[in-house]
N, C-alpha and C. Protein backbone atom coordinates (compact mmCIF):
# COMPACT_ATOMS: atom_id res chain seq x y z
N UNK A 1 -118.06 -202.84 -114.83
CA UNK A 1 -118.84 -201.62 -114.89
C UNK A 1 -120.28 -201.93 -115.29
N UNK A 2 -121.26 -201.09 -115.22
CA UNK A 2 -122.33 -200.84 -115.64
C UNK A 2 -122.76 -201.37 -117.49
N UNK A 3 -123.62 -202.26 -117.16
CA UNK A 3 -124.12 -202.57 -118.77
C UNK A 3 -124.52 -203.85 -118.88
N UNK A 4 -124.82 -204.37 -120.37
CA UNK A 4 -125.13 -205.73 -120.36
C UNK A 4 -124.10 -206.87 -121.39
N UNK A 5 -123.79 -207.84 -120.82
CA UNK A 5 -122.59 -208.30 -121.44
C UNK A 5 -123.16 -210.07 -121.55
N UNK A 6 -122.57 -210.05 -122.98
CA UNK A 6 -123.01 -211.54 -123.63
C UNK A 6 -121.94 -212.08 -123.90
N UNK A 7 -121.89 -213.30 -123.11
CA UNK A 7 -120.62 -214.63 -122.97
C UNK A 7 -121.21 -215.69 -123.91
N UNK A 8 -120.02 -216.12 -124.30
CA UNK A 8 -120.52 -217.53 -125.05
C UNK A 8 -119.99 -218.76 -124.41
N UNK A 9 -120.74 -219.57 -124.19
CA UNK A 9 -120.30 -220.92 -123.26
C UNK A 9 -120.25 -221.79 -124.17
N UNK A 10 -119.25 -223.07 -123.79
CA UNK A 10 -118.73 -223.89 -124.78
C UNK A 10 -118.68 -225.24 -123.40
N UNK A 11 -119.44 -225.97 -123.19
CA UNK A 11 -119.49 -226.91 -122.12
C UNK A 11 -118.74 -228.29 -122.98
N UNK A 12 -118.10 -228.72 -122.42
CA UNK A 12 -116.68 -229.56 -122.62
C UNK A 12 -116.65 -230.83 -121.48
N UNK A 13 -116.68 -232.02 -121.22
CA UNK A 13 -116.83 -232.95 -120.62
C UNK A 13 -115.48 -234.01 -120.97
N UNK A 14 -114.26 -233.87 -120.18
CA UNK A 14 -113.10 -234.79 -120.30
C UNK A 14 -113.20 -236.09 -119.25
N UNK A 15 -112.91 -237.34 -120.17
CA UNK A 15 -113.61 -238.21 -119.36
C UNK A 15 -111.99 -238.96 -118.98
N UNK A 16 -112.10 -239.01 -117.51
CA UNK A 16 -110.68 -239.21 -116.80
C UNK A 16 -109.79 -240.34 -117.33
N UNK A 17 -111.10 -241.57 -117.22
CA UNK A 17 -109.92 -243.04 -117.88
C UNK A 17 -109.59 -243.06 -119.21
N UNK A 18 -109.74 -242.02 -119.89
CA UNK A 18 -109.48 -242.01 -121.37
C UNK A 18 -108.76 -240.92 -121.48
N UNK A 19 -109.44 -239.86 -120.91
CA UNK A 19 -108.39 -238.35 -121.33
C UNK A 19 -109.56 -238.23 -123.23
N UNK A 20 -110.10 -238.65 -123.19
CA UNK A 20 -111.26 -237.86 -124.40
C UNK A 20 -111.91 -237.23 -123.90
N UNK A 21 -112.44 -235.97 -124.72
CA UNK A 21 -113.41 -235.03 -124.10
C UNK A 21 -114.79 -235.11 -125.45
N UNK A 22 -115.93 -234.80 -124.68
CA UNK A 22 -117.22 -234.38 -125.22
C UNK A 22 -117.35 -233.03 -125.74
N UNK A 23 -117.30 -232.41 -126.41
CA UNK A 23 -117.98 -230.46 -126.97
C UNK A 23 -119.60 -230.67 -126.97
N UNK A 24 -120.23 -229.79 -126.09
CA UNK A 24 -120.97 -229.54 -125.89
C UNK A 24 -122.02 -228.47 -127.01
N UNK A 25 -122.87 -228.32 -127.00
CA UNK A 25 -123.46 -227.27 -127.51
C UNK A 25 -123.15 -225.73 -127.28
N UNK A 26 -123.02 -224.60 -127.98
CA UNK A 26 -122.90 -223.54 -127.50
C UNK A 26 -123.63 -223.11 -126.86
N UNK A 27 -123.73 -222.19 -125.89
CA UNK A 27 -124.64 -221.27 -125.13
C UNK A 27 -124.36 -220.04 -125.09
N UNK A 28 -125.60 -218.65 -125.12
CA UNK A 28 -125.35 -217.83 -124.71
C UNK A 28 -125.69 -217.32 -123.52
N UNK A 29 -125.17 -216.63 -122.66
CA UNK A 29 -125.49 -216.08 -121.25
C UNK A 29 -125.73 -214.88 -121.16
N UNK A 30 -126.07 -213.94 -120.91
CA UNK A 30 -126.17 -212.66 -121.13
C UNK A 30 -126.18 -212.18 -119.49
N UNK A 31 -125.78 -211.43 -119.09
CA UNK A 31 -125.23 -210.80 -117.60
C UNK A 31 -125.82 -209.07 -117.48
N UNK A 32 -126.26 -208.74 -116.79
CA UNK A 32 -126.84 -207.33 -116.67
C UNK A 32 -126.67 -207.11 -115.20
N UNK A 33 -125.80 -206.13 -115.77
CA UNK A 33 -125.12 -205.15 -114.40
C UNK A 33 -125.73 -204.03 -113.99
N UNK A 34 -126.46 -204.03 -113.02
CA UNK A 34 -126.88 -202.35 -112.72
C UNK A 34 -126.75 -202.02 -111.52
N UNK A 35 -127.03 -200.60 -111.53
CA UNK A 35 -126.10 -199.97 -110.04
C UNK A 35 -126.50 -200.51 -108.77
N UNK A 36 -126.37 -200.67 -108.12
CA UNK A 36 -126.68 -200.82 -106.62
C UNK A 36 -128.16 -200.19 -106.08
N UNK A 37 -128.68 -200.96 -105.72
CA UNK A 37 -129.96 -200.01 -104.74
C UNK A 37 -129.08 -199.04 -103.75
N UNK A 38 -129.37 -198.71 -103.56
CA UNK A 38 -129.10 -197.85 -101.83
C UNK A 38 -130.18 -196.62 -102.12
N UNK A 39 -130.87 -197.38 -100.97
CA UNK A 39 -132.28 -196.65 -100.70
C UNK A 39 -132.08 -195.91 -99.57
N UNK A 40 -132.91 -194.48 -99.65
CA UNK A 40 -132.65 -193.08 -98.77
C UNK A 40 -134.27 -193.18 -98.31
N UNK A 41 -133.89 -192.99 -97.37
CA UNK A 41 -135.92 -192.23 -96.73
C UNK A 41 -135.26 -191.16 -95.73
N UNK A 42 -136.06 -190.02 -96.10
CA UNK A 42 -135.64 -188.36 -95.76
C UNK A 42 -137.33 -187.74 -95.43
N UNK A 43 -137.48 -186.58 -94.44
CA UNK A 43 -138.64 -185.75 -94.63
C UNK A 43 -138.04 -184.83 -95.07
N UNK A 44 -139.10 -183.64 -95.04
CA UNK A 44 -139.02 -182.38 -96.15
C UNK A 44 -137.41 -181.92 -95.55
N UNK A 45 -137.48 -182.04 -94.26
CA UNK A 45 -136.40 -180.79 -93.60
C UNK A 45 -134.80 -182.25 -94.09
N UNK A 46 -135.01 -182.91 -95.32
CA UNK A 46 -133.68 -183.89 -95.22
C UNK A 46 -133.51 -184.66 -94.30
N UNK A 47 -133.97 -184.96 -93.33
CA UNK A 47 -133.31 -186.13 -92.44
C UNK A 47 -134.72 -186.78 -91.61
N UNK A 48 -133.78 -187.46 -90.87
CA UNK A 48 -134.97 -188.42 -90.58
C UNK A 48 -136.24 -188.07 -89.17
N UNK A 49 -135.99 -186.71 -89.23
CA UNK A 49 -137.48 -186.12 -88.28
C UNK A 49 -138.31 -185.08 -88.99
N UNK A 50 -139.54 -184.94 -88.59
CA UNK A 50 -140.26 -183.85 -89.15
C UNK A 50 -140.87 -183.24 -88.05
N UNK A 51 -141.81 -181.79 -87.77
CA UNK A 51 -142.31 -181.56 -87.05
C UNK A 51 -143.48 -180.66 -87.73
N UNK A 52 -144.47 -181.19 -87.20
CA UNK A 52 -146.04 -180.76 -88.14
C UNK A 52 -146.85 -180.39 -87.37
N UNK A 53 -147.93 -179.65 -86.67
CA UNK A 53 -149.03 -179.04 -86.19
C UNK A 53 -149.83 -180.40 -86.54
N UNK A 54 -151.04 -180.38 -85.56
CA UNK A 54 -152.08 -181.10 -85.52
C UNK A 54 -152.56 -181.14 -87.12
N UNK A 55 -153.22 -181.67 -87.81
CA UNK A 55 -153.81 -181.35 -89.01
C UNK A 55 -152.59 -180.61 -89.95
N UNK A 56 -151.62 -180.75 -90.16
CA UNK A 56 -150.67 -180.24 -91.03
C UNK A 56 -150.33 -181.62 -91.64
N UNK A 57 -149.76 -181.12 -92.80
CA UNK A 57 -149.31 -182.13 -93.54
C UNK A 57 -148.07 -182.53 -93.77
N UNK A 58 -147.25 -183.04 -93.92
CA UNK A 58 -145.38 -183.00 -94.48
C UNK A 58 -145.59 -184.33 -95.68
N UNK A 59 -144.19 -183.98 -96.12
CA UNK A 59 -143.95 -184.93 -96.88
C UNK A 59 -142.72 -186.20 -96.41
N UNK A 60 -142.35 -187.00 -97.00
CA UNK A 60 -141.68 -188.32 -96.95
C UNK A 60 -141.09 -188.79 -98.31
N UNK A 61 -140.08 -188.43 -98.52
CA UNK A 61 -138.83 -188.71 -99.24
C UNK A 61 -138.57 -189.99 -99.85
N UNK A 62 -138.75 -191.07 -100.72
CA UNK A 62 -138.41 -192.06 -101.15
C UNK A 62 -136.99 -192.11 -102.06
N UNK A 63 -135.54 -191.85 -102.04
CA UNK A 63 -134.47 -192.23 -103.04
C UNK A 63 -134.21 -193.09 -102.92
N UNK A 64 -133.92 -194.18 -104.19
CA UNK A 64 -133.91 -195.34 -104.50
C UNK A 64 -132.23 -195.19 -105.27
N UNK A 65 -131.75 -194.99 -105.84
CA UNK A 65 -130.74 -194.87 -106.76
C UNK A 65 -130.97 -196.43 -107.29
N UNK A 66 -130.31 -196.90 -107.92
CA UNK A 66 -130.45 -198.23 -108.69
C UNK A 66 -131.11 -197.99 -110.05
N UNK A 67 -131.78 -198.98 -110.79
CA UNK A 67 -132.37 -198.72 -112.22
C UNK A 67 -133.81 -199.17 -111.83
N UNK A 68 -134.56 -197.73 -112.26
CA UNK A 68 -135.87 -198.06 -112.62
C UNK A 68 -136.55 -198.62 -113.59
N UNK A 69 -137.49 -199.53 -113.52
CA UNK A 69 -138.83 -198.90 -112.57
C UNK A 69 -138.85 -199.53 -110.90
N UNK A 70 -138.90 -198.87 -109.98
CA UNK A 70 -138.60 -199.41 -108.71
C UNK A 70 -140.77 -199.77 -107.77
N UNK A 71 -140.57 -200.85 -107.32
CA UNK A 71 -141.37 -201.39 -106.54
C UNK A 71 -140.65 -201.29 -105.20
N UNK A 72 -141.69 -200.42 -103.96
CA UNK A 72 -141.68 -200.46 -103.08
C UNK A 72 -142.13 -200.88 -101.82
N UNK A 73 -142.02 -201.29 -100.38
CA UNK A 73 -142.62 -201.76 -99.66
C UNK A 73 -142.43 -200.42 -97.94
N UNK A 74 -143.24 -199.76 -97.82
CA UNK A 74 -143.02 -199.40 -96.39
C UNK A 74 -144.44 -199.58 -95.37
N UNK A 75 -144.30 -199.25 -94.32
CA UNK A 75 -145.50 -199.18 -92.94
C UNK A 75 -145.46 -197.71 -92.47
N UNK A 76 -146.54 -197.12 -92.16
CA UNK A 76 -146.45 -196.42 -91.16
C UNK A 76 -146.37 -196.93 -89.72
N UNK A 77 -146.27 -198.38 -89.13
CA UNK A 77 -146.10 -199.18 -88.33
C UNK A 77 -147.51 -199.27 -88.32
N UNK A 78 -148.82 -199.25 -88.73
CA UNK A 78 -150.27 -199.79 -88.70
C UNK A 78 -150.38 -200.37 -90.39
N UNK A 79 -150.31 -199.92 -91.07
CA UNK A 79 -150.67 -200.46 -92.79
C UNK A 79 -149.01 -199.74 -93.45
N UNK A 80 -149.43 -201.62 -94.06
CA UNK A 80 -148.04 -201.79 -95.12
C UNK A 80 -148.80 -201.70 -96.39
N UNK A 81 -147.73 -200.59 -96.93
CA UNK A 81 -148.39 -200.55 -98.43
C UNK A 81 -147.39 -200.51 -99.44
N UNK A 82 -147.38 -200.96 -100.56
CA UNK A 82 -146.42 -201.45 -101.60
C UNK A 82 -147.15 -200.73 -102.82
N UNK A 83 -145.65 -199.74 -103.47
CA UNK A 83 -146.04 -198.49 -104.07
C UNK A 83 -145.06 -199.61 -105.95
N UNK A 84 -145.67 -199.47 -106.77
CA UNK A 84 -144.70 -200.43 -107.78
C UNK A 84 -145.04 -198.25 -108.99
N UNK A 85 -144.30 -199.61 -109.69
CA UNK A 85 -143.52 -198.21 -111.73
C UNK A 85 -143.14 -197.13 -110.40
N UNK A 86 -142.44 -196.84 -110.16
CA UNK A 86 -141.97 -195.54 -109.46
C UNK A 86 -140.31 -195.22 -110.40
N UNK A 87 -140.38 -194.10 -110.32
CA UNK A 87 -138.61 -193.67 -110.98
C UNK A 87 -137.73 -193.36 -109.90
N UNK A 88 -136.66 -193.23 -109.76
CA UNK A 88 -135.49 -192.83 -108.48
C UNK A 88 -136.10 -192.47 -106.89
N UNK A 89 -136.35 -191.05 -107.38
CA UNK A 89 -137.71 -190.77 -106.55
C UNK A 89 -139.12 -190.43 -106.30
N UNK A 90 -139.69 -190.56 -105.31
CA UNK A 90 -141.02 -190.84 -104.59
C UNK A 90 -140.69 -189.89 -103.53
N UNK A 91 -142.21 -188.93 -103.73
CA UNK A 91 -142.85 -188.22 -102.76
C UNK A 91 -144.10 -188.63 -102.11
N UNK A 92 -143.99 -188.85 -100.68
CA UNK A 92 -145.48 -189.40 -100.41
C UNK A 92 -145.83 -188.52 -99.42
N UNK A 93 -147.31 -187.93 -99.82
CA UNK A 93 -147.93 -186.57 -98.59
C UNK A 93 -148.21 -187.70 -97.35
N UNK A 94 -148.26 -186.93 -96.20
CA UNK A 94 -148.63 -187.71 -95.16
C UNK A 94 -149.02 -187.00 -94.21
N UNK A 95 -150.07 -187.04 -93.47
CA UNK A 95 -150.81 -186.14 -92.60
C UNK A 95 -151.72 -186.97 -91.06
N UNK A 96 -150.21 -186.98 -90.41
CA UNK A 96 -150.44 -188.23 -89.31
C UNK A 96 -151.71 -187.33 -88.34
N UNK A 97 -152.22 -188.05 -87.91
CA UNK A 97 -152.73 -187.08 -86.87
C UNK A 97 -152.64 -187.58 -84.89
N UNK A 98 -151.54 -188.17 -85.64
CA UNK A 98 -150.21 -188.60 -83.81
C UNK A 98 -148.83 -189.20 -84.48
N UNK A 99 -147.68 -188.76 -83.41
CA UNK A 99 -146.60 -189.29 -84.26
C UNK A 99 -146.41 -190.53 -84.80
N UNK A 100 -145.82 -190.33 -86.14
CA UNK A 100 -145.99 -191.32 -86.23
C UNK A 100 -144.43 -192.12 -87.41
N UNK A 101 -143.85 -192.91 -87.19
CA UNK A 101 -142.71 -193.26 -87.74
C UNK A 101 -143.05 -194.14 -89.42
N UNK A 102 -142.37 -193.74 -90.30
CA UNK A 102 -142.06 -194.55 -91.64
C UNK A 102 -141.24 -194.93 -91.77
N UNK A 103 -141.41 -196.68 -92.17
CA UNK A 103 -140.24 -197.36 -92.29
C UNK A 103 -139.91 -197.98 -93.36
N UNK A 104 -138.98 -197.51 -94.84
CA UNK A 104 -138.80 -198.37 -95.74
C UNK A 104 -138.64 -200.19 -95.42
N UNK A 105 -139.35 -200.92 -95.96
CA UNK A 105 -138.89 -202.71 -95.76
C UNK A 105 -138.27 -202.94 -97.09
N UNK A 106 -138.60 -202.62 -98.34
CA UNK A 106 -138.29 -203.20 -99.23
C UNK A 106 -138.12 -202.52 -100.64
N UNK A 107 -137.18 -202.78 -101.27
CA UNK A 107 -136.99 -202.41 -102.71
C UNK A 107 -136.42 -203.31 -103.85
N UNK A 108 -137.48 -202.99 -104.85
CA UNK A 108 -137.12 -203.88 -105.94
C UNK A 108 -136.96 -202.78 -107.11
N UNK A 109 -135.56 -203.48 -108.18
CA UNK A 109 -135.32 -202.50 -108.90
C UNK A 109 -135.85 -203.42 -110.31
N UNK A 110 -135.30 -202.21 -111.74
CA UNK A 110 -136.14 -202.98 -112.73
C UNK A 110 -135.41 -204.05 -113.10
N UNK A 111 -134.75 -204.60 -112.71
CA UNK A 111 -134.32 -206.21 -112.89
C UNK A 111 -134.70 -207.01 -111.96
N UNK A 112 -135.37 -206.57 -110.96
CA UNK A 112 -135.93 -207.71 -110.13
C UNK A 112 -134.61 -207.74 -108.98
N UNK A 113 -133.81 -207.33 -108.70
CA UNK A 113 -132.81 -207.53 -107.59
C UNK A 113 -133.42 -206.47 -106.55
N UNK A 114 -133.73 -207.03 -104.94
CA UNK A 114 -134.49 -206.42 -104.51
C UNK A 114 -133.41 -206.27 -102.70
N UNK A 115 -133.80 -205.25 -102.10
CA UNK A 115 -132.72 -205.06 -101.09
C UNK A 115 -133.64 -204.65 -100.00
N UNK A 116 -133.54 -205.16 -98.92
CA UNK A 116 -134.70 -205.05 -97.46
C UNK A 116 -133.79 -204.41 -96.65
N UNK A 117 -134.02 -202.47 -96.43
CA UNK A 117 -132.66 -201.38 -95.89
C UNK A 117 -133.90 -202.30 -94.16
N UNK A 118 -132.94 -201.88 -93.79
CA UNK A 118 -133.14 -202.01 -91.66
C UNK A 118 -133.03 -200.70 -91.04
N UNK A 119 -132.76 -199.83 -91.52
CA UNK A 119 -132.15 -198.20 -91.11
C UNK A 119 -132.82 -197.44 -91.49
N UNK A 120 -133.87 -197.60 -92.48
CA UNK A 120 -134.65 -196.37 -93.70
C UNK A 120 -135.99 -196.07 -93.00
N UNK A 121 -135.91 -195.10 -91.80
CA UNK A 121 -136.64 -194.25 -91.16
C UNK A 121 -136.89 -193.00 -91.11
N UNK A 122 -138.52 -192.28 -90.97
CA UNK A 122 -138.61 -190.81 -90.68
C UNK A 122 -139.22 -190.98 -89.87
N UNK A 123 -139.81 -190.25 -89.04
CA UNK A 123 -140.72 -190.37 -87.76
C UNK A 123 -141.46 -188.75 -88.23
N UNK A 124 -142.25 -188.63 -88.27
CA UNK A 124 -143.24 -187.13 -88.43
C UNK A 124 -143.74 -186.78 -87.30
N UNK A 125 -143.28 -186.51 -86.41
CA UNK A 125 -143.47 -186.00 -84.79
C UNK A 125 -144.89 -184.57 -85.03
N UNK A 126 -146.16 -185.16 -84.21
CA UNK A 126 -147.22 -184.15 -84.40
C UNK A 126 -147.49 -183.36 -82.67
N UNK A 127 -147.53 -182.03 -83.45
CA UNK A 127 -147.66 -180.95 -81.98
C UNK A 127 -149.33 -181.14 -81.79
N UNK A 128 -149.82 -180.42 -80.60
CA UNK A 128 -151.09 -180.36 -80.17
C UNK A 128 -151.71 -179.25 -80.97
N UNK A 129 -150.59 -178.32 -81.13
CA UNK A 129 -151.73 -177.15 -82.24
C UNK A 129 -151.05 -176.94 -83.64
């Protein structure tokens, strides 16, 4: 489960043509468990299309679940920009002025375990008026 857990290591060296063993020094290890990334990218309407008027604006959905503070990486497919201290979620305004698709690449959570989704798309589809 979830948490941080401290082992004590005892390194031991048995040496075959004798059958004597070495004791090593103790060690501690410490292990930190945290939840899973599974990263969401959603527009306003929940899923992965939007539809906006020329000059309108929408928004773009970032859920991260995992443990913050989360560092991010997405493109509008022209500029990659990397958003870092963020909490679960991220709202980002966006005001394409032609359609235009967002693609999560990357997430890092606050332990540094970081997960690159392949699927984490919105596309903000823009009308003529």
């Amino acid at each position: 489960s979830l948490g941080s857990y401290q082992y004590v290591i005892t390194p031991t060296v048995v040496i075959p043509s004798n059958g004597n063993s070495c004791v090593g020094t103790d060690a501690i290890m410490i292990v930190n468990v945290a939840p899973a990334i599974v990263p969401q990218l959603y527009s306003s309407d929940g899923d992965d299309n939007a539809f906006i008027c020329l000059g309108g604006k929408d928004f773009v959905f970032f859920d991260f679940g995992g443990l913050p503070l989360f560092e991010y990486t997405y493109t509008d497919g022209t500029t990659t920009r990397v958003v870092e201290r963020k909490g679960p979620i991220d709202i980002v305004t966006v005001q394409p002025t032609v359609t235009t698709t967002y693609q999560l690449l990357k997430v890092k959570d606050g332990f540094g375990c970081e997960v690159n989704p392949t699927d984490q798309r919105v596309t903000v589809n823009v009308g003529s008026t």
